[in-house]
PDB file of N, CA and C in Angstrom:
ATOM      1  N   UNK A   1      11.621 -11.843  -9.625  1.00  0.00           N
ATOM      2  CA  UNK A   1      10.334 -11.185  -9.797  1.00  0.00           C
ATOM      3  C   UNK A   1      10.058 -10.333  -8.562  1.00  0.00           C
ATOM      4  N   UNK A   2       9.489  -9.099  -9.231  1.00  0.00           N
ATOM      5  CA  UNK A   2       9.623  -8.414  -7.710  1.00  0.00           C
ATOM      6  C   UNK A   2       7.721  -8.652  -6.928  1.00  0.00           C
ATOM      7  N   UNK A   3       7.914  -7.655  -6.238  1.00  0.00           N
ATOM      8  CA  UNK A   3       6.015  -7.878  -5.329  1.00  0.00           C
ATOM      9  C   UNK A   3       5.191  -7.309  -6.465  1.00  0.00           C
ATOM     10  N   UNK A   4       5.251  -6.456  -6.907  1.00  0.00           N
ATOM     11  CA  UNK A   4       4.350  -5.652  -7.416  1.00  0.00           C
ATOM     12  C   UNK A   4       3.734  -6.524  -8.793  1.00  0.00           C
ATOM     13  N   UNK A   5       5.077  -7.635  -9.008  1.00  0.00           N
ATOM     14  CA  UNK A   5       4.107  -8.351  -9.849  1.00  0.00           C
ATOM     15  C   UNK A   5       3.586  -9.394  -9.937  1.00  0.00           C
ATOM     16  N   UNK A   6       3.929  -9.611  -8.520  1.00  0.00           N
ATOM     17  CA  UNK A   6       3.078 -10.683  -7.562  1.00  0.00           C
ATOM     18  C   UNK A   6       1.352 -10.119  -7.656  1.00  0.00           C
ATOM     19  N   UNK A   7       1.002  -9.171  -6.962  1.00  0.00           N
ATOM     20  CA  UNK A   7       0.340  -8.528  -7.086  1.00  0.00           C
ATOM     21  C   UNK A   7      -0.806  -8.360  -8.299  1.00  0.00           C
ATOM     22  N   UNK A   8      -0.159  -7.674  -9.155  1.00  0.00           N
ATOM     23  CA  UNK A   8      -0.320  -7.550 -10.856  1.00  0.00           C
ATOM     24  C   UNK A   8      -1.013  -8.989 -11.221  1.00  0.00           C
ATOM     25  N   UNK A   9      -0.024 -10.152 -10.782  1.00  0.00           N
ATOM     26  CA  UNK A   9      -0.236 -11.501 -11.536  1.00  0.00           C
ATOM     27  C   UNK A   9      -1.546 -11.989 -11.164  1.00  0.00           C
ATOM     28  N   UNK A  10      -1.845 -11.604  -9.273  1.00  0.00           N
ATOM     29  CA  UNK A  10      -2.727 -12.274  -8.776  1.00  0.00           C
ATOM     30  C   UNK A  10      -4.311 -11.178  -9.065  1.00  0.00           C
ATOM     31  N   UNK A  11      -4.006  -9.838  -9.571  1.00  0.00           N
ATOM     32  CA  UNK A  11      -5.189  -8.848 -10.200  1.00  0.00           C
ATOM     33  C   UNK A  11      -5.354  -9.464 -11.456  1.00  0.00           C
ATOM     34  N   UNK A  12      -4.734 -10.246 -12.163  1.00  0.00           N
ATOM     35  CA  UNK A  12      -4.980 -10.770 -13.188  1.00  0.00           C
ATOM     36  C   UNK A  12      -5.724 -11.680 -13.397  1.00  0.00           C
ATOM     37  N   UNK A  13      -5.421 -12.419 -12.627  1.00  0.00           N
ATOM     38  CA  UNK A  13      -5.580 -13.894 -12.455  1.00  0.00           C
ATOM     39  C   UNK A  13      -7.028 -14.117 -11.966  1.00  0.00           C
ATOM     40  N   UNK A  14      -7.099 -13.062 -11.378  1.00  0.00           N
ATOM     41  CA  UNK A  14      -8.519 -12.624 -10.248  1.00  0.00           C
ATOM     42  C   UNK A  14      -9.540 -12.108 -10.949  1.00  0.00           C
ATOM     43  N   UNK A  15      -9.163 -10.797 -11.793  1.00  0.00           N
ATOM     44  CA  UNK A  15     -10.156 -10.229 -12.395  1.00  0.00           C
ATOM     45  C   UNK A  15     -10.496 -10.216 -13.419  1.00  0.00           C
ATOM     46  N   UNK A  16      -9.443 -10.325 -14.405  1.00  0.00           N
ATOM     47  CA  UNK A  16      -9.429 -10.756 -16.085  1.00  0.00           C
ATOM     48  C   UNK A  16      -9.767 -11.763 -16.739  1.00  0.00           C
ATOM     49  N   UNK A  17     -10.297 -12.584 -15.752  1.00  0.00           N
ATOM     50  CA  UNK A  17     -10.899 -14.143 -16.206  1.00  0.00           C
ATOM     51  C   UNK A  17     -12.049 -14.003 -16.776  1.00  0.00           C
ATOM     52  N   UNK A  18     -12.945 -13.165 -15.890  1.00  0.00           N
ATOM     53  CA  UNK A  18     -14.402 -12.576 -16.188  1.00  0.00           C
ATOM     54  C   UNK A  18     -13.844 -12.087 -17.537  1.00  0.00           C
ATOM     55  N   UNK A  19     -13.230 -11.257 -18.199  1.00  0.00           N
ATOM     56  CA  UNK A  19     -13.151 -10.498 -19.350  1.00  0.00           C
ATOM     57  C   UNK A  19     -13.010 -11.566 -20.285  1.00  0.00           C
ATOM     58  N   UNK A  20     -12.162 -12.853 -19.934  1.00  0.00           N
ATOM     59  CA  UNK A  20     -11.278 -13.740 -21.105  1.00  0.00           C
ATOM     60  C   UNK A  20     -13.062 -14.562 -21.860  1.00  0.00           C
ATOM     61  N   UNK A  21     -13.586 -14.946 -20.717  1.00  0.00           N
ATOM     62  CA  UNK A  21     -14.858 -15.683 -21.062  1.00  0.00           C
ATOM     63  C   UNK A  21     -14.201 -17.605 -21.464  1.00  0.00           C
ATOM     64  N   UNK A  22     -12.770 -17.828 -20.870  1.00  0.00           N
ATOM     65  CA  UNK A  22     -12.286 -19.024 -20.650  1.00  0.00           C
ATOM     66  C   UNK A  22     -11.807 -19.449 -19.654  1.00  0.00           C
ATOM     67  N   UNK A  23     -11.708 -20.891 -19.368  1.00  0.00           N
ATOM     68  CA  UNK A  23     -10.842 -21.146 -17.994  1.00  0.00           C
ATOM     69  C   UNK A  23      -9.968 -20.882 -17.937  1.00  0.00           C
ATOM     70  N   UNK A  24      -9.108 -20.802 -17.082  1.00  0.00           N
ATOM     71  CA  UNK A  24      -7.716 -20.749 -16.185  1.00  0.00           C
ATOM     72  C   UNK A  24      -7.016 -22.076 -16.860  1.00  0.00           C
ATOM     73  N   UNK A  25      -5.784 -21.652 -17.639  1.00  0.00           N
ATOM     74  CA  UNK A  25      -4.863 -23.053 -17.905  1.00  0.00           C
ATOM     75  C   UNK A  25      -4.640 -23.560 -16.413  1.00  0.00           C
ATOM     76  N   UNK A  26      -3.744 -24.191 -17.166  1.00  0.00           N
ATOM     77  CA  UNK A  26      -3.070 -25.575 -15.471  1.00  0.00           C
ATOM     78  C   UNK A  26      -1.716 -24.261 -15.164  1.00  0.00           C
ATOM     79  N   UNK A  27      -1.118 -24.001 -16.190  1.00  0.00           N
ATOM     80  CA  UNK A  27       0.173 -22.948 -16.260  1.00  0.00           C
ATOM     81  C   UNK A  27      -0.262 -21.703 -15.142  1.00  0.00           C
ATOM     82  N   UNK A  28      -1.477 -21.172 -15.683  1.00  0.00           N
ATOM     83  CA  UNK A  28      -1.292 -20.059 -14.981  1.00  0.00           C
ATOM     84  C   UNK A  28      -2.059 -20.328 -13.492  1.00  0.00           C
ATOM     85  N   UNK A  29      -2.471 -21.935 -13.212  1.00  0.00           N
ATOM     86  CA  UNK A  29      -2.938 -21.975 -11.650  1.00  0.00           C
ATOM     87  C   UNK A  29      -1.703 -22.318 -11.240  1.00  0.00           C
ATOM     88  N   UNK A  30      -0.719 -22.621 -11.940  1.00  0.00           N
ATOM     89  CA  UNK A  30       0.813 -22.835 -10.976  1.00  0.00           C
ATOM     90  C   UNK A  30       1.330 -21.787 -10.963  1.00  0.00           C
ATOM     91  N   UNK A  31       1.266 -21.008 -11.757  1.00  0.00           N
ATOM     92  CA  UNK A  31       1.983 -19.538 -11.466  1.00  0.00           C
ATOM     93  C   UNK A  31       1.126 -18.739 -10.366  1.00  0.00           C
ATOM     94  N   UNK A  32       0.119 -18.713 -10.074  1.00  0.00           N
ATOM     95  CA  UNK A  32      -0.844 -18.187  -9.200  1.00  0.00           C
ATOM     96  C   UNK A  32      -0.564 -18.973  -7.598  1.00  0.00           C
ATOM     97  N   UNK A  33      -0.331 -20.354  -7.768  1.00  0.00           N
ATOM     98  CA  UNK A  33       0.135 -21.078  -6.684  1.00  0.00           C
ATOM     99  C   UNK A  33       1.736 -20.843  -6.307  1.00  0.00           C
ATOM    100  N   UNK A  34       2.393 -20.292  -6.708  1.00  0.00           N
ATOM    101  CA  UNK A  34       3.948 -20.214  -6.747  1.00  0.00           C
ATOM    102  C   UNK A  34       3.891 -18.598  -6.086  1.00  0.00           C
ATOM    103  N   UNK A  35       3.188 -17.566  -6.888  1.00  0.00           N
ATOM    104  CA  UNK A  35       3.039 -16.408  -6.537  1.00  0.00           C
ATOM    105  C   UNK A  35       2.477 -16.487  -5.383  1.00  0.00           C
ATOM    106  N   UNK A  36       1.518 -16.966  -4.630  1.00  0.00           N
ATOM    107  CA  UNK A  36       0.723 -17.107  -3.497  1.00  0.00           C
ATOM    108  C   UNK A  36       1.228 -17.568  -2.303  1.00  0.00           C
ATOM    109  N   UNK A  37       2.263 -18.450  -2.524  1.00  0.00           N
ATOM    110  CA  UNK A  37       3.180 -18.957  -1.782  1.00  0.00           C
ATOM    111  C   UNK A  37       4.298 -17.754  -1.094  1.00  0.00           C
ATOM    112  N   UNK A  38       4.424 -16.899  -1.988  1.00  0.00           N
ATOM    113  CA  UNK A  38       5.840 -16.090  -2.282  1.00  0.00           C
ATOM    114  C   UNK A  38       5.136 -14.819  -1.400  1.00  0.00           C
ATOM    115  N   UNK A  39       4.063 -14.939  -1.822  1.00  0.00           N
ATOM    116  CA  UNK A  39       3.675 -13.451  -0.687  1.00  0.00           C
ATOM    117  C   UNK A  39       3.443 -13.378   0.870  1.00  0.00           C
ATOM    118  N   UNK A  40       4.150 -12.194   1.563  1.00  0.00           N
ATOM    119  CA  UNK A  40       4.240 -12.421   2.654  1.00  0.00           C
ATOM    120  C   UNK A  40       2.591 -11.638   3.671  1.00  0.00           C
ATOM    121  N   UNK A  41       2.218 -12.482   3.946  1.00  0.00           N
ATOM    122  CA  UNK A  41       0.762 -12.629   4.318  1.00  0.00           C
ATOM    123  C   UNK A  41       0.779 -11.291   5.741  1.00  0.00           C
ATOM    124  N   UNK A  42       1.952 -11.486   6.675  1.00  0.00           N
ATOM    125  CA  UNK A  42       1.845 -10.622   7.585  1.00  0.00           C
ATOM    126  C   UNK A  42       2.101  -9.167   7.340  1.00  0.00           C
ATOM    127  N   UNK A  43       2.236  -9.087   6.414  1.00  0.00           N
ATOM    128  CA  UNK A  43       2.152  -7.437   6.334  1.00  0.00           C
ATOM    129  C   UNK A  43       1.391  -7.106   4.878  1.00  0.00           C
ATOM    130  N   UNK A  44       0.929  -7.947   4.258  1.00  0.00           N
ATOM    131  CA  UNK A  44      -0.229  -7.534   3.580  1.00  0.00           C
ATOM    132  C   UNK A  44      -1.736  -7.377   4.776  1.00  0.00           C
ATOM    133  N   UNK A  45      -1.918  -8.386   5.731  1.00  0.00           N
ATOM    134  CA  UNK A  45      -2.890  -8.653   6.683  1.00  0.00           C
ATOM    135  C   UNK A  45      -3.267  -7.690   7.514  1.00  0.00           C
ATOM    136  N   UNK A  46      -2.155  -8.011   8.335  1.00  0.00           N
ATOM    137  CA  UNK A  46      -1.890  -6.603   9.482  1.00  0.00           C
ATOM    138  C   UNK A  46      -2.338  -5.690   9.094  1.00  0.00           C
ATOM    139  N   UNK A  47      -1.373  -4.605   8.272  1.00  0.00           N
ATOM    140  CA  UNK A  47      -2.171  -3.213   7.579  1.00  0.00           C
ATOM    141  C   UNK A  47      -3.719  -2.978   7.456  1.00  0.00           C
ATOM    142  N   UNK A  48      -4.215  -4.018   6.998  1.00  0.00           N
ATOM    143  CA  UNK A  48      -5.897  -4.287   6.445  1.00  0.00           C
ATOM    144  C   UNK A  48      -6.567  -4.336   7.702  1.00  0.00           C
ATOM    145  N   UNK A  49      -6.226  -5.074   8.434  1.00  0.00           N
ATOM    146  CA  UNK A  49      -6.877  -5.497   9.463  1.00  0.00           C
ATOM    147  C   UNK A  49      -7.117  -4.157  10.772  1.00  0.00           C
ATOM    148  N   UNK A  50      -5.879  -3.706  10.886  1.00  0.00           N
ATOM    149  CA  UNK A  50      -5.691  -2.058  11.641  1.00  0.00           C
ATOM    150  C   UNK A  50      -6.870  -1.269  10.594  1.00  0.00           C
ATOM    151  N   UNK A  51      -6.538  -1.542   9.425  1.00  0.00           N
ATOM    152  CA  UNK A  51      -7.392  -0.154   8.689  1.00  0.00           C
ATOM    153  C   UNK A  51      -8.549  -0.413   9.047  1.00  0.00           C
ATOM    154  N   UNK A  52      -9.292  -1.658   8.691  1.00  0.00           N
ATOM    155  CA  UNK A  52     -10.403  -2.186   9.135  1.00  0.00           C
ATOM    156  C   UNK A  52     -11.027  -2.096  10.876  1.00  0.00           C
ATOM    157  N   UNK A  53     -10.068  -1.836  11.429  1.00  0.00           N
ATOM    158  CA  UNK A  53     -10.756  -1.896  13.051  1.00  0.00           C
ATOM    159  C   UNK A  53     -10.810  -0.052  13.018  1.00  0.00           C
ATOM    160  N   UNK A  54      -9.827   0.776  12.333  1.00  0.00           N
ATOM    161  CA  UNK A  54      -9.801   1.907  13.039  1.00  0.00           C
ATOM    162  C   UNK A  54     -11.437   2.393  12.148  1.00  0.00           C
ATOM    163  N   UNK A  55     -11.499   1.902  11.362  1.00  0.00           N
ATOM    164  CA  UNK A  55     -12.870   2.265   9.872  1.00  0.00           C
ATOM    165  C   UNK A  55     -14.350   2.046  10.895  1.00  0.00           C
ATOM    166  N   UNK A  56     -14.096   1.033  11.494  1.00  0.00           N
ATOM    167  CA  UNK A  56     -15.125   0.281  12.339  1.00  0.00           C
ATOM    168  C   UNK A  56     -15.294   1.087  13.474  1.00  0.00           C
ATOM    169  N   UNK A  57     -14.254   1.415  14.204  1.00  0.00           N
ATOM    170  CA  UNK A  57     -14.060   2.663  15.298  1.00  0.00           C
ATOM    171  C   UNK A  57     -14.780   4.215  14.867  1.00  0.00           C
ATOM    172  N   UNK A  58     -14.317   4.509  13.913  1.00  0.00           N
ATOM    173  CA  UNK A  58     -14.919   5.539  13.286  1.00  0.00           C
ATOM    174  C   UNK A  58     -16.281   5.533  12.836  1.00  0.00           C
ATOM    175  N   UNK A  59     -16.675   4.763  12.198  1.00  0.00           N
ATOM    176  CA  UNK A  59     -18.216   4.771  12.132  1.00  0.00           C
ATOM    177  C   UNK A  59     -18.857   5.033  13.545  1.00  0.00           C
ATOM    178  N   UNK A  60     -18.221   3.838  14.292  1.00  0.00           N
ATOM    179  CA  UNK A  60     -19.455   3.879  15.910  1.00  0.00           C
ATOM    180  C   UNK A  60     -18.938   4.758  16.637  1.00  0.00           C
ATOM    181  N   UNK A  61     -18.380   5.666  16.834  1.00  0.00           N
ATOM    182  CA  UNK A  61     -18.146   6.468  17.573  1.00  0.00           C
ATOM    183  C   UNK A  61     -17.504   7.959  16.783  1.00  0.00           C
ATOM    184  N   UNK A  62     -18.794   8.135  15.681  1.00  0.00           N
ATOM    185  CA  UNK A  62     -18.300   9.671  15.406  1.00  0.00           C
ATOM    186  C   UNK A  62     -17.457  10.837  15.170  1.00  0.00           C
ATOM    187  N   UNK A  63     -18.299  11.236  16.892  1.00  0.00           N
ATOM    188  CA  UNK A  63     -18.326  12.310  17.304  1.00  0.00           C
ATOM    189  C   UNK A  63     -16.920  12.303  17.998  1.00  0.00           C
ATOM    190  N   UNK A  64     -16.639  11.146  18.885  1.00  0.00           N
ATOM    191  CA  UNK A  64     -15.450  10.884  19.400  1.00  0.00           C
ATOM    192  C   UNK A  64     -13.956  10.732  18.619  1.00  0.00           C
ATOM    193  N   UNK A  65     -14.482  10.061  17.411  1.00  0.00           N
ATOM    194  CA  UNK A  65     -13.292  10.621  16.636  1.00  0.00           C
ATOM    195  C   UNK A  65     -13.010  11.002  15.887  1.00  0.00           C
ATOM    196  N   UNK A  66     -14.028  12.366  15.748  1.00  0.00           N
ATOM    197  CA  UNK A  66     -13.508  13.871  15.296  1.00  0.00           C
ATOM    198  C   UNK A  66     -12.592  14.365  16.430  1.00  0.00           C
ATOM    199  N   UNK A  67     -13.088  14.416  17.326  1.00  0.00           N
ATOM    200  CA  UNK A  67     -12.504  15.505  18.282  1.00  0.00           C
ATOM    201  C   UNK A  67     -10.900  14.965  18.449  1.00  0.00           C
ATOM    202  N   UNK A  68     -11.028  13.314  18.231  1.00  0.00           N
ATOM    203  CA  UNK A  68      -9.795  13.104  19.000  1.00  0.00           C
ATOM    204  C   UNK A  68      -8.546  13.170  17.449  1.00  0.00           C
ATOM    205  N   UNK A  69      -9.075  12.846  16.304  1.00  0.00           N
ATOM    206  CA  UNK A  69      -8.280  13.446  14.860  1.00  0.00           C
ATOM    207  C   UNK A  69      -8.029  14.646  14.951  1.00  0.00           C
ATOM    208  N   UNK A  70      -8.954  15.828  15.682  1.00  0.00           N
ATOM    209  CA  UNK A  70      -8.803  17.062  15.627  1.00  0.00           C
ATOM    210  C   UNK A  70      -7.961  17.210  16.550  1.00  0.00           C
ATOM    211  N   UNK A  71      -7.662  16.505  18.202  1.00  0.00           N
ATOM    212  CA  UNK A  71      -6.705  17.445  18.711  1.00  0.00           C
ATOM    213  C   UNK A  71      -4.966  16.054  18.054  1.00  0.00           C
ATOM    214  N   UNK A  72      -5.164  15.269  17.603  1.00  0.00           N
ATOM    215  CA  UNK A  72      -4.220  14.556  16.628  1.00  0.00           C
ATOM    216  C   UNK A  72      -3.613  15.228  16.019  1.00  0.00           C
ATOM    217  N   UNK A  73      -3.765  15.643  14.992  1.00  0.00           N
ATOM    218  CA  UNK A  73      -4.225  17.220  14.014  1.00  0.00           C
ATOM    219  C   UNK A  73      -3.405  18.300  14.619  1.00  0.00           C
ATOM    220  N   UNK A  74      -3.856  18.701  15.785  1.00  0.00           N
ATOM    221  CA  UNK A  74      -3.356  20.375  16.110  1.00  0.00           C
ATOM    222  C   UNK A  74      -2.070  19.771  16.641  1.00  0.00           C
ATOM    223  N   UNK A  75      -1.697  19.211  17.560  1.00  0.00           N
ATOM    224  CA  UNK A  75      -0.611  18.431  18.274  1.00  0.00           C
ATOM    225  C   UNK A  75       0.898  18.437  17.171  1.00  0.00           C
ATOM    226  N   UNK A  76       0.170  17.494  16.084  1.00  0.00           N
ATOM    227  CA  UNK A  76       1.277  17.075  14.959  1.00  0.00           C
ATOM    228  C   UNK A  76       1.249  18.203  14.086  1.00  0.00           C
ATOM    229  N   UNK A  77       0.326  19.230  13.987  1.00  0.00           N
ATOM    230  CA  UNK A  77       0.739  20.310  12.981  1.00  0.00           C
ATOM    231  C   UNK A  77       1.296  21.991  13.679  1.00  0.00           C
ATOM    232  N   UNK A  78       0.984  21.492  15.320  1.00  0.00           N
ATOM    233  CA  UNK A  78       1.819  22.608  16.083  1.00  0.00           C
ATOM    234  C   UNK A  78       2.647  22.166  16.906  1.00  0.00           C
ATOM    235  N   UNK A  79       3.162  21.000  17.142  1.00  0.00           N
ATOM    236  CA  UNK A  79       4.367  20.789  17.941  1.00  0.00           C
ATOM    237  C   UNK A  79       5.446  19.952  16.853  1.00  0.00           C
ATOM    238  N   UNK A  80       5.010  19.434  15.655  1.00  0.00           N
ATOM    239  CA  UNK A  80       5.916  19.117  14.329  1.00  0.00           C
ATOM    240  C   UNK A  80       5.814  19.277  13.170  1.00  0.00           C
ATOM    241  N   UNK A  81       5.028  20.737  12.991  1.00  0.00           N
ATOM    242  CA  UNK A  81       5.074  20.970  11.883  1.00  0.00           C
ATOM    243  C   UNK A  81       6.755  21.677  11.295  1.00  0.00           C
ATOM    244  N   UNK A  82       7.278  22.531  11.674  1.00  0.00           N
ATOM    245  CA  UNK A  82       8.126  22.284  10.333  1.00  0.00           C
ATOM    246  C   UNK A  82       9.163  20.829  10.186  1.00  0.00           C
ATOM    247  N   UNK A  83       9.234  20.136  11.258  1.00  0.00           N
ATOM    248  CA  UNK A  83       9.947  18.786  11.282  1.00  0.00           C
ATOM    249  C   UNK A  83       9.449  17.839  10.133  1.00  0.00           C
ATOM    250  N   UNK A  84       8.211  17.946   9.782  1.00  0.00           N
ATOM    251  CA  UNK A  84       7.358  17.062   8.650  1.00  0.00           C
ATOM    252  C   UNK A  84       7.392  17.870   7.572  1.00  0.00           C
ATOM    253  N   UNK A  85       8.065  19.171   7.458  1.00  0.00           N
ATOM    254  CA  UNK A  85       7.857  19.799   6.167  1.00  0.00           C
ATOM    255  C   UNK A  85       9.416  19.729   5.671  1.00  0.00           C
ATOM    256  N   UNK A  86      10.529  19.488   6.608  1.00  0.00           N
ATOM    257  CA  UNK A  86      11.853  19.072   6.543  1.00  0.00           C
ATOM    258  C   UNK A  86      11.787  17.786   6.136  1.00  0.00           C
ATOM    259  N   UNK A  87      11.420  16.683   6.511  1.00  0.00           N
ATOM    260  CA  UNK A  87      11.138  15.420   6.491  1.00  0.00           C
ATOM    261  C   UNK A  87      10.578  15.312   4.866  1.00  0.00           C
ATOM    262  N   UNK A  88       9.395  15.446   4.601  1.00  0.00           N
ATOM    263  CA  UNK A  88       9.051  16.200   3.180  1.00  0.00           C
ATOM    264  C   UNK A  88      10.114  16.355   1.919  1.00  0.00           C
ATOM    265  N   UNK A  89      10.743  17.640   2.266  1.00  0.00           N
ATOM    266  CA  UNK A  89      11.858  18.270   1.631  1.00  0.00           C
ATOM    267  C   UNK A  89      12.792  17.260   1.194  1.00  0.00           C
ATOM    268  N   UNK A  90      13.338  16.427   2.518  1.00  0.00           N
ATOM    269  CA  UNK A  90      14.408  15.548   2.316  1.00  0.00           C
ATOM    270  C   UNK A  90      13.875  14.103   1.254  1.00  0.00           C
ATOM    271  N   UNK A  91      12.503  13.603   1.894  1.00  0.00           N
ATOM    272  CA  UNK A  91      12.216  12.625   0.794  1.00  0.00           C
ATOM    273  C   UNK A  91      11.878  12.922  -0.472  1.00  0.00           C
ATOM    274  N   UNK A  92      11.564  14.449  -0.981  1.00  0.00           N
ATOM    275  CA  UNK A  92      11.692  14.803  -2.194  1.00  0.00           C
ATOM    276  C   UNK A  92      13.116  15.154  -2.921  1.00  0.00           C
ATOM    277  N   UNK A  93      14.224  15.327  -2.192  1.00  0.00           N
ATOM    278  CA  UNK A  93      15.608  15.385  -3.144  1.00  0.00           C
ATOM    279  C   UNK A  93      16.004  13.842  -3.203  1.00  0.00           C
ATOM    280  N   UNK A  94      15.547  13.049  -1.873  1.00  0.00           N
ATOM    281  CA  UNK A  94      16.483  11.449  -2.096  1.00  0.00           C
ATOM    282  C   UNK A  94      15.208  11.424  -3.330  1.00  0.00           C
ATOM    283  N   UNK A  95      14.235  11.214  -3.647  1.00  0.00           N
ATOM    284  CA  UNK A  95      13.326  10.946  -4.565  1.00  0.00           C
ATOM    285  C   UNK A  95      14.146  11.257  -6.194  1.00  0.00           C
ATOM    286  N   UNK A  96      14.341  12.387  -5.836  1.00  0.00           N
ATOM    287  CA  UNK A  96      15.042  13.151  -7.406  1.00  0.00           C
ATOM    288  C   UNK A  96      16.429  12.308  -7.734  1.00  0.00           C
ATOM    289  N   UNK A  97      17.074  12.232  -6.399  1.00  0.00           N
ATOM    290  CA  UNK A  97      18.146  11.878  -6.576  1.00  0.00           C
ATOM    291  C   UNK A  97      18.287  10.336  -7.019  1.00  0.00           C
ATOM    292  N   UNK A  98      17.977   9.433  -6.650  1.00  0.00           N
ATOM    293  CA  UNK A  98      17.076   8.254  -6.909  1.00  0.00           C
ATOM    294  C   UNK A  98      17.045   8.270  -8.576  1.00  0.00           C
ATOM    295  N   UNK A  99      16.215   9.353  -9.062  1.00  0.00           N
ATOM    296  CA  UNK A  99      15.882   9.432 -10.265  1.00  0.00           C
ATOM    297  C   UNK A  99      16.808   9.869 -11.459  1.00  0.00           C
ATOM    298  N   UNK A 100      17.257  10.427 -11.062  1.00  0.00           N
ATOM    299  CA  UNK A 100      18.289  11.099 -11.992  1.00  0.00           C
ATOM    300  C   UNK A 100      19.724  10.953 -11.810  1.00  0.00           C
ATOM    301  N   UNK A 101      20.004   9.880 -10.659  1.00  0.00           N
ATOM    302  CA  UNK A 101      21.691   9.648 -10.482  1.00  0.00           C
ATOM    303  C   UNK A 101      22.185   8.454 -11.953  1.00  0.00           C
ATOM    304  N   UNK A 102      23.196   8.320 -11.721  1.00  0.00           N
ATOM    305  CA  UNK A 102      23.530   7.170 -12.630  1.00  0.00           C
ATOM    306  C   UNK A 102      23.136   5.789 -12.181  1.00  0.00           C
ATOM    307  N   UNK A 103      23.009   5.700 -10.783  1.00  0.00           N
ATOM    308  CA  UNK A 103      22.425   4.537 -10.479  1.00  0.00           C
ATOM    309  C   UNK A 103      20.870   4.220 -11.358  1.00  0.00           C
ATOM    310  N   UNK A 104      20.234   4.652 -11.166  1.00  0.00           N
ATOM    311  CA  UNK A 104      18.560   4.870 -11.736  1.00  0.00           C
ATOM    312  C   UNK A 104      18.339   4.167 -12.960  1.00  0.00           C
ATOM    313  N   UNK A 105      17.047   3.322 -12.838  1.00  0.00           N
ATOM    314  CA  UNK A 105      17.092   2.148 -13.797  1.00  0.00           C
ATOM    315  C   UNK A 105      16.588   3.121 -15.392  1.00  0.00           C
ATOM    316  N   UNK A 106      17.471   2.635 -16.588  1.00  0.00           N
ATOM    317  CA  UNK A 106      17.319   3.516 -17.725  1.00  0.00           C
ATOM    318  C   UNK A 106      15.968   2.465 -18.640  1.00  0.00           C
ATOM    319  N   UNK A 107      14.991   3.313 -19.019  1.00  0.00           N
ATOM    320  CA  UNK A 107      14.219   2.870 -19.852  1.00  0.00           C
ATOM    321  C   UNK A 107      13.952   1.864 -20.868  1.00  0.00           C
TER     322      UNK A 107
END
């Protein structure tokens, strides 16, 4: 089973209950406990937690970080811009290629 339907299982499990208007079998609190187990907490966390402090940063201090996104901004779009538009380029042919080789999972 891959993450995404780790994920899926636990949006299910979470939100579709309200819709069912029944309890939760015993089946699907072990599948929810098995899935829960299986997910790796430090890099679902982490991510959230950065997004959450820089969100928090941004509210209280504005003005300060406009200016400092803005010279962020000029830096990465005049000292690497065409490097990110190469970069770009390349993850759009491995993308295609990905898609349309014989490897590529068929429908």
């Amino acid at each position: 089973m891959r993450w995404y339907y780790v994920q899926y299982a636990l949006y299910y499990l979470i939100f579709e209950q309200k819709k069912r208007y029944k309890p939760v079998s015993s089946k699907e609190v072990i599948i929810l406990k098995h899935l829960t187990k299986r997910l790796d907490w430090l890099t679902t966390l982490v991510p959230f937690l950065c997004i959450l402090f820089l969100c928090i940063l941004f509210i209280a201090f504005p003005e300060d970080s406009s200016s400092v996104l803005g010279s962020i901004r000029f830096f990465l779009g005049d000292q690497f811009g065409s490097f990110y538009l190469l970069m770009g380029l390349g993850a759009l042919f491995c993308s295609l290629y990905a898609a349309f080789s014989r490897l590529a999972p068929s429908a």
